[in-house]
Every structure is written in C-alpha cells, then in structure tokens.
C-alpha atoms as a PDB file:
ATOM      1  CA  UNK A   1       0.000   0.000   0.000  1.00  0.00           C
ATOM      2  CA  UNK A   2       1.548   3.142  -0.878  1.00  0.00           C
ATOM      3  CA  UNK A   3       2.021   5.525   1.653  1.00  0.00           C
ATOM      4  CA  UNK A   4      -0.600   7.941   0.354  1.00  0.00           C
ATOM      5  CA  UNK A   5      -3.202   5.682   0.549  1.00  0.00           C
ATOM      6  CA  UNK A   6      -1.657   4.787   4.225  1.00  0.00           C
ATOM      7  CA  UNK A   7      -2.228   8.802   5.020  1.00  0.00           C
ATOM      8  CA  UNK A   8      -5.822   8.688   3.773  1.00  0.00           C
ATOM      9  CA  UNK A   9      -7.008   5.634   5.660  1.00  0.00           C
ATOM     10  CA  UNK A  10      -4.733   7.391   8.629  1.00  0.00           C
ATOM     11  CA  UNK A  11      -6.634  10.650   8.454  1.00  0.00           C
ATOM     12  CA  UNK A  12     -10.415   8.629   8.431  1.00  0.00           C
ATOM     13  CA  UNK A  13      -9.581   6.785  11.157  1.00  0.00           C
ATOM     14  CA  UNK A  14      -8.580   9.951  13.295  1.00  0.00           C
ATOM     15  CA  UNK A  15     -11.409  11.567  11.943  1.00  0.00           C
ATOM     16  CA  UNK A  16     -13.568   8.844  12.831  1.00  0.00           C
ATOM     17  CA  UNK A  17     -11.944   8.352  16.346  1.00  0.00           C
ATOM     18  CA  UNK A  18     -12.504  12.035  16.914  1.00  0.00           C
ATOM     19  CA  UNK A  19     -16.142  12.037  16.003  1.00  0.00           C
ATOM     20  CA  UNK A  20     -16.686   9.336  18.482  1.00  0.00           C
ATOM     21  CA  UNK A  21     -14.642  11.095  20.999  1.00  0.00           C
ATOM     22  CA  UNK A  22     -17.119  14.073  20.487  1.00  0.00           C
ATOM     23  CA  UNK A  23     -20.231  12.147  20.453  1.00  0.00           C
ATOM     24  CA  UNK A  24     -19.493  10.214  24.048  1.00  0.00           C
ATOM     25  CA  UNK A  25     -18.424  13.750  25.462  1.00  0.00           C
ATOM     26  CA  UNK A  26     -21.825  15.064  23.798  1.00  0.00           C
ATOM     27  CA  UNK A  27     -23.562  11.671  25.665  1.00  0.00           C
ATOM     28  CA  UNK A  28     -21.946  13.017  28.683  1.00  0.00           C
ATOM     29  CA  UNK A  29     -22.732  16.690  28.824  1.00  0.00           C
ATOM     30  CA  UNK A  30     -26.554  15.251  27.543  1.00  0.00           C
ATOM     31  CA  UNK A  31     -26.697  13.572  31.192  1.00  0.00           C
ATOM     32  CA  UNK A  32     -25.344  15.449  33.187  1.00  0.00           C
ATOM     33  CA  UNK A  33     -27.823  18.358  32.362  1.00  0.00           C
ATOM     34  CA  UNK A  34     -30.810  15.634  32.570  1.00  0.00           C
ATOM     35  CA  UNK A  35     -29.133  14.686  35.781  1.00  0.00           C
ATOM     36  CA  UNK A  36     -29.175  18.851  37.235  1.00  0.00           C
ATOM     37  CA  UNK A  37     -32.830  19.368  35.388  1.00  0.00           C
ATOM     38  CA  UNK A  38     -34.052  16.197  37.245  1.00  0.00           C
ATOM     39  CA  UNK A  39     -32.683  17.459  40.745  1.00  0.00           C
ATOM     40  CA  UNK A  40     -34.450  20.933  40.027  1.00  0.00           C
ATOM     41  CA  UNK A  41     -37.945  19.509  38.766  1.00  0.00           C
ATOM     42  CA  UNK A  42     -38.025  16.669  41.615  1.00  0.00           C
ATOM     43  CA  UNK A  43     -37.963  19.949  44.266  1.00  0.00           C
ATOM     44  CA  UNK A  44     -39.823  21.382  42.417  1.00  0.00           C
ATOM     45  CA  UNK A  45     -42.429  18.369  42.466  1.00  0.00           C
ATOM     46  CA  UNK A  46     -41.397  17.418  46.486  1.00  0.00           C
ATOM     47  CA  UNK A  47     -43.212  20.907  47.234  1.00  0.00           C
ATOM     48  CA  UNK A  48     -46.151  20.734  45.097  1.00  0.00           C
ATOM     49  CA  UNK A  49     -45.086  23.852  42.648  1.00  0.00           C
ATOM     50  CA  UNK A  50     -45.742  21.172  39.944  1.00  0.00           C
ATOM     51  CA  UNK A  51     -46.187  23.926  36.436  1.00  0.00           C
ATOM     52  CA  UNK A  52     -42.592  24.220  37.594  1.00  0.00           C
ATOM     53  CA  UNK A  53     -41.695  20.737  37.873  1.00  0.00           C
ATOM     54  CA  UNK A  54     -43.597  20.023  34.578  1.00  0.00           C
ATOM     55  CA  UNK A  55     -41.637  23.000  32.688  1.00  0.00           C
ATOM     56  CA  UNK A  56     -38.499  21.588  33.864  1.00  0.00           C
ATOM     57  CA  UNK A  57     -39.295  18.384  32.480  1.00  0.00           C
ATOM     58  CA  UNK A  58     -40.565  19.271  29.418  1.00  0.00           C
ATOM     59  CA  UNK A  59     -36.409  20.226  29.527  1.00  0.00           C
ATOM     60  CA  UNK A  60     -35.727  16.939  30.110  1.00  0.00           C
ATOM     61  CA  UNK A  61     -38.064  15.599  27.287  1.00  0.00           C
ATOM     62  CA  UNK A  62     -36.587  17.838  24.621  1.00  0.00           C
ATOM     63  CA  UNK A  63     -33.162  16.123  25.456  1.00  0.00           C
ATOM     64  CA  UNK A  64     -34.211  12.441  26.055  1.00  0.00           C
ATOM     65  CA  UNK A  65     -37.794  11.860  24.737  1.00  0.00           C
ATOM     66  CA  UNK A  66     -37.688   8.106  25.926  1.00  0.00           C
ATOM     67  CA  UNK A  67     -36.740   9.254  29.364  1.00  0.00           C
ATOM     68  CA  UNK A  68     -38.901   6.993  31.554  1.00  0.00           C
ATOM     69  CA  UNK A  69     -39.160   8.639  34.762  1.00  0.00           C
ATOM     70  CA  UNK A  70     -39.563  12.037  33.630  1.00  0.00           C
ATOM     71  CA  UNK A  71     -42.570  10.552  31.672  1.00  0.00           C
ATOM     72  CA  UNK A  72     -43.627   9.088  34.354  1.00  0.00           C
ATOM     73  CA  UNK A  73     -43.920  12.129  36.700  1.00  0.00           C
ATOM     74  CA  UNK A  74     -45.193  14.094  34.010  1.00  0.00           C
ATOM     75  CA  UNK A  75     -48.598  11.957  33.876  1.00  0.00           C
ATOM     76  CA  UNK A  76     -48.866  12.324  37.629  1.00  0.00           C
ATOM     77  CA  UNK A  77     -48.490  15.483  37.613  1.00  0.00           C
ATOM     78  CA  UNK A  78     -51.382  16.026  35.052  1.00  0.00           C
ATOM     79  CA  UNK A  79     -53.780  13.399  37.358  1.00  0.00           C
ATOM     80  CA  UNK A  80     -52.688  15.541  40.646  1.00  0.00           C
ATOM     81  CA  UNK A  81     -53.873  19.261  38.660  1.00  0.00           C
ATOM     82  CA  UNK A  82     -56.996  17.465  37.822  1.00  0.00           C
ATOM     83  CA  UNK A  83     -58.027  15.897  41.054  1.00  0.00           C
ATOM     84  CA  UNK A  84     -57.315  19.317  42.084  1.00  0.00           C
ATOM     85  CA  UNK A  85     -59.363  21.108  39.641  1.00  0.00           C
ATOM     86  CA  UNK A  86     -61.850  18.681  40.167  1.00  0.00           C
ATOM     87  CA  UNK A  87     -62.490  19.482  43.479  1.00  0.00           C
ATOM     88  CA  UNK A  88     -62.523  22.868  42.628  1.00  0.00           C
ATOM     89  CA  UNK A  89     -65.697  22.589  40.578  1.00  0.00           C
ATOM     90  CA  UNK A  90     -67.324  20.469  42.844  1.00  0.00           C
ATOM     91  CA  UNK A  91     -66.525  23.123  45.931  1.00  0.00           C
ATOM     92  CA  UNK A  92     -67.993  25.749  43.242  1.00  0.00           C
ATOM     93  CA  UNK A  93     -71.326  23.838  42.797  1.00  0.00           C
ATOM     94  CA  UNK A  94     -71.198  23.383  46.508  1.00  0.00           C
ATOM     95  CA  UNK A  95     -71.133  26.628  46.912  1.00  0.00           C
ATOM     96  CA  UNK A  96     -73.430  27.268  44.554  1.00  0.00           C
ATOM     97  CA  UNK A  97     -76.052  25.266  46.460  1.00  0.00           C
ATOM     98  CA  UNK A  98     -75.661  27.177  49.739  1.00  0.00           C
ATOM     99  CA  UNK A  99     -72.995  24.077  51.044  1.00  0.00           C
ATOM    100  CA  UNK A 100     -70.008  26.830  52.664  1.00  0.00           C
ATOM    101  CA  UNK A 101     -68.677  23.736  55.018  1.00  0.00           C
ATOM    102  CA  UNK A 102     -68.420  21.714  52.322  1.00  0.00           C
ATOM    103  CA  UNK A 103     -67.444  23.780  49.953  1.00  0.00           C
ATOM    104  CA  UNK A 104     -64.536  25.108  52.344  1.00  0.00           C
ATOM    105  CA  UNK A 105     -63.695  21.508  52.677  1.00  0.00           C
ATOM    106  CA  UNK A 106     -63.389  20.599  49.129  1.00  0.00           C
ATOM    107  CA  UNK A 107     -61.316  23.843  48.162  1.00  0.00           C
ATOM    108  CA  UNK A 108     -58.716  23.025  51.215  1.00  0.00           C
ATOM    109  CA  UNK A 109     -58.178  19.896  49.719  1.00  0.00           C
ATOM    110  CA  UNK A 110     -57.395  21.077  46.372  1.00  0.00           C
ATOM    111  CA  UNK A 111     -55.559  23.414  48.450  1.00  0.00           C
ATOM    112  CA  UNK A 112     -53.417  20.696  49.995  1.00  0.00           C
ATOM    113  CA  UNK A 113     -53.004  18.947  46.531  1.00  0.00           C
ATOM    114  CA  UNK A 114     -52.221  21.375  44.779  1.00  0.00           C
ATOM    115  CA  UNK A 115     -50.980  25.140  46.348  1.00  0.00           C
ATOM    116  CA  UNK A 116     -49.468  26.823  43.588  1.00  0.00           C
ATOM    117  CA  UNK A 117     -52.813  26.372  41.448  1.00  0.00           C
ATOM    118  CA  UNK A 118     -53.593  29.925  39.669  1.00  0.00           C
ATOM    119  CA  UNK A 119     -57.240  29.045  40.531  1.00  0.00           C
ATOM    120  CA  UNK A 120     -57.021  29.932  44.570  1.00  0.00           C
ATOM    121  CA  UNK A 121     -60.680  29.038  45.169  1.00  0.00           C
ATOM    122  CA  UNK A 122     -60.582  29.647  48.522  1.00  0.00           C
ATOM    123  CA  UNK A 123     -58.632  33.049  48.427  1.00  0.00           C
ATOM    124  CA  UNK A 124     -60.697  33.746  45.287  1.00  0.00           C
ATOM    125  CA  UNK A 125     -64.480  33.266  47.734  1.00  0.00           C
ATOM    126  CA  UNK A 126     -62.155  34.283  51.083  1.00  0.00           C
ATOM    127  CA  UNK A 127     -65.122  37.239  51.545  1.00  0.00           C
ATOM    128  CA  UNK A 128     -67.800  34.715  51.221  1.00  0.00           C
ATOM    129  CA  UNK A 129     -66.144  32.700  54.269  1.00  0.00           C
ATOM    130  CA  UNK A 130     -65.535  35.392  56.006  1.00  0.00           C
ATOM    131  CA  UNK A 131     -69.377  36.662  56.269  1.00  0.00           C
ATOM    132  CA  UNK A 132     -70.585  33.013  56.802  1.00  0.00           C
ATOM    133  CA  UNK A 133     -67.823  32.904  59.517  1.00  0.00           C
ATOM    134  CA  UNK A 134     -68.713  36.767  60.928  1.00  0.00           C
ATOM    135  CA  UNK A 135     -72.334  36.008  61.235  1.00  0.00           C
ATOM    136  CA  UNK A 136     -71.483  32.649  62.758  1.00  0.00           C
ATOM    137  CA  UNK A 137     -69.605  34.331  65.348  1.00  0.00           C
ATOM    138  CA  UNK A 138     -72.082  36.891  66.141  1.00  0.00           C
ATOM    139  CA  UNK A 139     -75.185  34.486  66.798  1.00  0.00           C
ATOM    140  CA  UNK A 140     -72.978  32.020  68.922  1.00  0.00           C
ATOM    141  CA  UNK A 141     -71.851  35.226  71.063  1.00  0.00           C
ATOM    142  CA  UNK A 142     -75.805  36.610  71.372  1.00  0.00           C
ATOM    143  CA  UNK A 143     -76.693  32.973  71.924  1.00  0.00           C
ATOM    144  CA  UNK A 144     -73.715  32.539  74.654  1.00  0.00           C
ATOM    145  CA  UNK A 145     -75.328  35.987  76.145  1.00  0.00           C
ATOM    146  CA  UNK A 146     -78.849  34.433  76.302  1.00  0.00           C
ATOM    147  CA  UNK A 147     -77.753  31.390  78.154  1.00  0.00           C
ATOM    148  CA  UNK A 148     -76.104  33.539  80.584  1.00  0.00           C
ATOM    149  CA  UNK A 149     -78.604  35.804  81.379  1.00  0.00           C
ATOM    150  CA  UNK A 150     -80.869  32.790  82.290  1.00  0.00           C
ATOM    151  CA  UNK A 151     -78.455  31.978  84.880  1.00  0.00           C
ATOM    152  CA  UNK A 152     -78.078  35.370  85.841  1.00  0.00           C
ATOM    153  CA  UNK A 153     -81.753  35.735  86.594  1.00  0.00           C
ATOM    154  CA  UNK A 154     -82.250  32.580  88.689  1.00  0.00           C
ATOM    155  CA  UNK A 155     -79.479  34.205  90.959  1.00  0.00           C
ATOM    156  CA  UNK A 156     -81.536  37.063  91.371  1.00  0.00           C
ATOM    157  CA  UNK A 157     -84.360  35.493  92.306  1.00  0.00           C
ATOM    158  CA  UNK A 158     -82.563  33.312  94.797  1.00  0.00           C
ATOM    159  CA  UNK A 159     -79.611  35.270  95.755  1.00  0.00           C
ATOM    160  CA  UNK A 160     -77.749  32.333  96.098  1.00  0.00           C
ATOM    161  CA  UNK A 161     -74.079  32.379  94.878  1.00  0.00           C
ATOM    162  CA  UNK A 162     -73.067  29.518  97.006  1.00  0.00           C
ATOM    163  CA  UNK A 163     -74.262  26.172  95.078  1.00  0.00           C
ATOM    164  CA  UNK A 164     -73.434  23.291  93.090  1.00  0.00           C
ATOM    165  CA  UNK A 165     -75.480  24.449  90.975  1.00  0.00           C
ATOM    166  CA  UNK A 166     -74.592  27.326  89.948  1.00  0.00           C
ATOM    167  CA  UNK A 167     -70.519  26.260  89.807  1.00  0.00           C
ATOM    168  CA  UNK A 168     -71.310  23.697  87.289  1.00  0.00           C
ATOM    169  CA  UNK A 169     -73.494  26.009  85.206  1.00  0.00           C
ATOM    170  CA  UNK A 170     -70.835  28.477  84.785  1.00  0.00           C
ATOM    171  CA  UNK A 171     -68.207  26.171  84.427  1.00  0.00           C
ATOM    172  CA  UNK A 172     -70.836  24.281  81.193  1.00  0.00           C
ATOM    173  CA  UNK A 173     -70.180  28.157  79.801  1.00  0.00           C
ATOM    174  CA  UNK A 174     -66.642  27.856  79.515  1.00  0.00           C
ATOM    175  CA  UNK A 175     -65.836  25.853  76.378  1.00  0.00           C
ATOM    176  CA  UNK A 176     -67.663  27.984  74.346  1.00  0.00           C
ATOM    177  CA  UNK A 177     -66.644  31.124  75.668  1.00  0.00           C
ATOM    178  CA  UNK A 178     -62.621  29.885  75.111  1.00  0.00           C
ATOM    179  CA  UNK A 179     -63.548  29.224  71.749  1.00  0.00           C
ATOM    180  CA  UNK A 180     -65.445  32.258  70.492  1.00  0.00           C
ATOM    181  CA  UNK A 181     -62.064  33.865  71.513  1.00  0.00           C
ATOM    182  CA  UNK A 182     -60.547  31.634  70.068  1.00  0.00           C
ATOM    183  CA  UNK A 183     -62.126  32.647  67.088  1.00  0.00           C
ATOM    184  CA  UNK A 184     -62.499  36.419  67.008  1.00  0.00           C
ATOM    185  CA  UNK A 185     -60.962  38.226  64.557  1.00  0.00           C
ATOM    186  CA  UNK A 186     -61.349  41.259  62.635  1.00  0.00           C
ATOM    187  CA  UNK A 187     -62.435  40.822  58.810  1.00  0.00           C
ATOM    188  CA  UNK A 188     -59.545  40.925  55.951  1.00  0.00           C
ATOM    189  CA  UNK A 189     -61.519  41.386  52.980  1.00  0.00           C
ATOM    190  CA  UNK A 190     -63.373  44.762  51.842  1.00  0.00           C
ATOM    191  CA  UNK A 191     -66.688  42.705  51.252  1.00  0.00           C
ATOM    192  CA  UNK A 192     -67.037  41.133  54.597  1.00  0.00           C
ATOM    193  CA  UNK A 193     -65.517  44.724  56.419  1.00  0.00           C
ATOM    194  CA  UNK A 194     -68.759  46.364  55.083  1.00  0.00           C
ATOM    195  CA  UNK A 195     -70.714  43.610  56.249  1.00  0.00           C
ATOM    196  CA  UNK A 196     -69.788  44.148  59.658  1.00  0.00           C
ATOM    197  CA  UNK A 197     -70.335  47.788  60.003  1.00  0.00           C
ATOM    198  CA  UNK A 198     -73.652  47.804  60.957  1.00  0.00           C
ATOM    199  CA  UNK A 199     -73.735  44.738  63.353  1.00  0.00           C
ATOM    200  CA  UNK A 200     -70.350  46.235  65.517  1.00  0.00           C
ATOM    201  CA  UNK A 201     -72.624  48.012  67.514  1.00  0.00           C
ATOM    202  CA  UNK A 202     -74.482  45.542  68.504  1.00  0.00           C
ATOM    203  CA  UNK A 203     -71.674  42.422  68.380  1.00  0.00           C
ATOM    204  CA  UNK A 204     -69.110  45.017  70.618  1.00  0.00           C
ATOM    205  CA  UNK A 205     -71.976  45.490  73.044  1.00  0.00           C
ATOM    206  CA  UNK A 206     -72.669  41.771  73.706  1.00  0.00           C
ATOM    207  CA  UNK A 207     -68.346  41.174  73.910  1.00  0.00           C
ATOM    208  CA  UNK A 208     -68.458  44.141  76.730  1.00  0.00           C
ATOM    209  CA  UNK A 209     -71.654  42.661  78.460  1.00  0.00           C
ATOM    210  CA  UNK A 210     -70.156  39.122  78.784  1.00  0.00           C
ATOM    211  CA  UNK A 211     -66.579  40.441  79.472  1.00  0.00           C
ATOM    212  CA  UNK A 212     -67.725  42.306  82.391  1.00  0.00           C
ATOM    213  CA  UNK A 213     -68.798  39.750  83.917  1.00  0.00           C
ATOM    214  CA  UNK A 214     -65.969  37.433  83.155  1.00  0.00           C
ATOM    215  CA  UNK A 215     -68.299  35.135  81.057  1.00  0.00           C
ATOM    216  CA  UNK A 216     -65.506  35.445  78.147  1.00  0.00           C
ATOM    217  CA  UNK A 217     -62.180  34.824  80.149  1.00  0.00           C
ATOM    218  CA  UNK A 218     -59.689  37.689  79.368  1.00  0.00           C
ATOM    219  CA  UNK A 219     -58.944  37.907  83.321  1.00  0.00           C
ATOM    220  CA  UNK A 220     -59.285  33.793  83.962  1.00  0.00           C
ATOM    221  CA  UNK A 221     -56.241  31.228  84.378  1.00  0.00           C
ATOM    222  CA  UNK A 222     -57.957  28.761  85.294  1.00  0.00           C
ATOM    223  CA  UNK A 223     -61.648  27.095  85.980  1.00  0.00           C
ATOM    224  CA  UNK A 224     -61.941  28.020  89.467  1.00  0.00           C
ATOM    225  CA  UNK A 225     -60.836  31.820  89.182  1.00  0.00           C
ATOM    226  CA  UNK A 226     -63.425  31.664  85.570  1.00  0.00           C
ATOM    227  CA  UNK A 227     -66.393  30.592  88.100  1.00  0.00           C
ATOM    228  CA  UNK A 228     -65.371  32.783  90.700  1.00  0.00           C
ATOM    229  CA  UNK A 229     -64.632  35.719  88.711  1.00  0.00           C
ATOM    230  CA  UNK A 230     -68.182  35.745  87.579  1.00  0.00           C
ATOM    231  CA  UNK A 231     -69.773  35.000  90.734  1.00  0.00           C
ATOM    232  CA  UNK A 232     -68.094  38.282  91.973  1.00  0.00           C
ATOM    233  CA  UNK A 233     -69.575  40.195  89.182  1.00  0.00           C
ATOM    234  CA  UNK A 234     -72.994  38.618  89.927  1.00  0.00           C
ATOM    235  CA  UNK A 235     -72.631  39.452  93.339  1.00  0.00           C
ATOM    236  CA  UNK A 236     -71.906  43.320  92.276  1.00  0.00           C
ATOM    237  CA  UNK A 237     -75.292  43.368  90.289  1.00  0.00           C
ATOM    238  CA  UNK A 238     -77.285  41.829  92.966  1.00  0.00           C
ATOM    239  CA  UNK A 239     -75.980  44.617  94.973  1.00  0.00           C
ATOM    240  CA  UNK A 240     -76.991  46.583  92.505  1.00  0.00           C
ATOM    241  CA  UNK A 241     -80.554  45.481  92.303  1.00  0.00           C
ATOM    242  CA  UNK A 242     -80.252  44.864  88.788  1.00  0.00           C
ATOM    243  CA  UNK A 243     -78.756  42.901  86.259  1.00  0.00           C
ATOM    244  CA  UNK A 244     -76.456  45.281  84.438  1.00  0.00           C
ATOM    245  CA  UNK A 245     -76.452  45.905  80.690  1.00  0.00           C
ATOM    246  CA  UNK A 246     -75.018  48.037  78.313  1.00  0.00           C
ATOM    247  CA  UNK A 247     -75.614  51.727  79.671  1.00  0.00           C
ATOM    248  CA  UNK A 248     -76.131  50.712  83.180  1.00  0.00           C
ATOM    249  CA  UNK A 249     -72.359  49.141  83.054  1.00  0.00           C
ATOM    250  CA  UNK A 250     -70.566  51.281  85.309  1.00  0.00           C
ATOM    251  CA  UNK A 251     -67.752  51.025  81.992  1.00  0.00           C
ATOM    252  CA  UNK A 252     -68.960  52.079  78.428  1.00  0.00           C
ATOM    253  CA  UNK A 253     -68.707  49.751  75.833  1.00  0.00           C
ATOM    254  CA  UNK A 254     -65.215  51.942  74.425  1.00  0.00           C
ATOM    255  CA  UNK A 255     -64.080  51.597  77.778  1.00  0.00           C
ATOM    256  CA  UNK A 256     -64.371  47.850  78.321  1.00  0.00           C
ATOM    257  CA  UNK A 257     -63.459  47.158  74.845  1.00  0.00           C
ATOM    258  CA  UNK A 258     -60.131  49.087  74.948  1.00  0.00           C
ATOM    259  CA  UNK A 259     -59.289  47.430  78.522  1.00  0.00           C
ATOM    260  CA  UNK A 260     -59.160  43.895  76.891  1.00  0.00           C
ATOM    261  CA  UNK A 261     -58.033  44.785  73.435  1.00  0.00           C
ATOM    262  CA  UNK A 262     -55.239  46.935  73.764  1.00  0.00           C
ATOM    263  CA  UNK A 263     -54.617  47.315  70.020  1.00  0.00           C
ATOM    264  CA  UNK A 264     -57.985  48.700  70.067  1.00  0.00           C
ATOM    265  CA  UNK A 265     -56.986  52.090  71.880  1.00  0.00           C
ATOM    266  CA  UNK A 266     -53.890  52.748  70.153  1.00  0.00           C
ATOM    267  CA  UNK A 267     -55.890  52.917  66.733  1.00  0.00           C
ATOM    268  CA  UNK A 268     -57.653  55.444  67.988  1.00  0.00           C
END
C-alpha cells in the first residue's frame, strides 16, 4: 500500500476516532444536564409547585424523549392538577347550592393537593367565608349571652351564689366562651368589612356585656378563678338590684373594649 493511501485511511480513522470522541463527550454533557434538570424539577415536584416541575421536564423531554421517569412524573403530575381542579368545581357547585362547610372543605383539599394552582378558590371566595364565619360568630356570642342571662336571673331570684349548681353552670359556659375567643378576629376582605359595620354596635356590646362579667375569660387562668370571677360580678349586680347591661355598666362599651383589646386604643 503506498504511503498515500496509508495517510488517507490514517486521516479517516482519526477523523472517525474524533467524532466518536465528540459524540461520548456530547452523551456526557446530555446527562449530566438531565441529571441537574431532574434534581431541580423533583424539588420542584417534592413541594407541590408542579407547572414548575412540569416545565423543567418538558427540559428533560426535549433532550431524552424516551426518558422513563420524567414521563412518568409528568402523567402524575397532570392526574394531581386534575383531582385538584376537580375538586374545585365540585366546591364551586357546593357553593353554589348554599354548602359553605363543604365547599370550604373541598377547596382546602385542592388546596393541599395542589398550592401553587392559579385558581385559589378559597382566596378567590375568602369574603364569602368570612361573612358566613362573621355572622357565625355573632349568633354564637348573642346565643352565649342568652344562656347567661338565664343563669343570671335565677341568681336574682334566689340570691344564692353559694351552690353546686350554679358552679357547674358556669363552668358548662366555659368551652364555648374559650372558643369564640378563640375565634375572634377582625375581617380581611373589603366585602365582609362592610358587612360588619352595621352589626359592631351591637356584636361590641354583647363582647363588653359578657366580658364584664368574666363570662368570656380575658382575666381567667384557670376554671376556678373563671367561676369565681363571675360569681363576683354577679354578686356586684345583685348589689346593685339589677342585672347590668349596656348603659347601666358602670364602663362604656369603648371603655371595656379598649381594657381587653389593647390594640384597640392605640388605633384610635
């Protein structure tokens, strides 16, 4: 073979070798970037923000389209977004029907499932869940009022602060009390702020009525002192002669309300 035809075969093989060369370090750069898009979609999918994780990849897909995993999370990631959304439109029809609880239910689920939806149902009908929950709120406290001023009438009739009796029924108020504080807070949306306007009156004049008498525990720390507390106020109206009620509170309604909420009086 002559030693031209030794060069040629020479330069193909080197030119061959090289290709091959470049293709493995082309194989190589290919998965290592599948490798760093996988780590940044599976966070991505670990926290629930899966449009990311699906963008990411879609990355992955351009560069390996028989990438099994990747496929594999992609098609649970499209049955997770429409659970979620499915839940959606049922909470929507549940609210539709008058259904808040279960409606509420339904959208905190899609919630959990999926967070990073761009359909926030609940943020999107917060103002709707906040009335339902205001009025709520209000008629437990007037109903929490009611119950008390039973009890606070059969003391005046007797006069007796001393029984059983009257211990246990005070204690029975507790629960309820704890949890309406608990629950008390002041509205977030601009819907359910203008709801409340015209029922503060009222609602801040049943919150000063039982606080004075300790039937909502600001002052307690524990059940005794809570039963106590307001058989000491009871004892002050029987003094009285009367069981005492928004103006014939020796406090006005401002007053009471800016002793136990702070906050309250610096606004002012």
């Amino acid at each position: 073979m002559g030693n031209w035809k030794r060069g040629r075969m020479m330069a193909v093989l080197v030119a061959v070798l090289s290709l091959l060369m470049l293709t493995a370090c082309e194989d190589r750069f290919k998965q290592q970037q599948i490798g760093e898009f996988m780590q940044v979609a599976d966070a991505a999918y670990e926290r629930k923000d899966f449009e990311s994780a699906e963008l990411v990849y879609g990355r992955i897909l351009k560069l390996d389209p028989e990438h099994e995993e990747t496929k594999r999370k992609v098609q649970e990631i499209a049955g997770i977004i429409d659970q979620a959304n499915d839940l959606i439109r049922q909470g929507d029809k549940a609210l539709k029907e008058g259904d808040l609880s279960e409606a509420q239910r339904l959208f905190s689920e899609a919630e959990d499932m999926h967070p990073y939806n761009e359909d926030d149902a609940m943020e999107r009908n917060k103002a709707q869940f906040e009335i339902a929950d205001i009025r709520a709120h209000i008629e437990r406290l007037a109903a929490l009022r009611v119950q008390f001023r039973q009890i606070a009438a059969e003391v005046k009739r007797k006069e007796d602060l001393s029984s059983k009796k009257l211990s246990a029924e005070l204690l029975a108020l507790l629960p309820e009390a704890q949890l309406l504080l608990a629950t008390s807070s002041e509205p977030k949306t601009m819907e359910a702020r203008q709801y409340v306007e015209p029922l503060a009156e009222e609602r801040d004049a049943i919150i000063a009525e039982l606080s004075f008498y300790g039937v909502l525990p600001f002052l307690a720390t524990n059940e005794e002192e809570y039963v106590e507390n307001i058989k000491e106020m009871l004892a002050y109206s029987i003094k009285e002669g009367v069981y005492l009620k928004g103006e014939d509170l020796p406090l006005s309604v401002d007053a009471i309300l800016d002793g136990i909420y702070p906050d309250r009086a610096k606004e002012k």
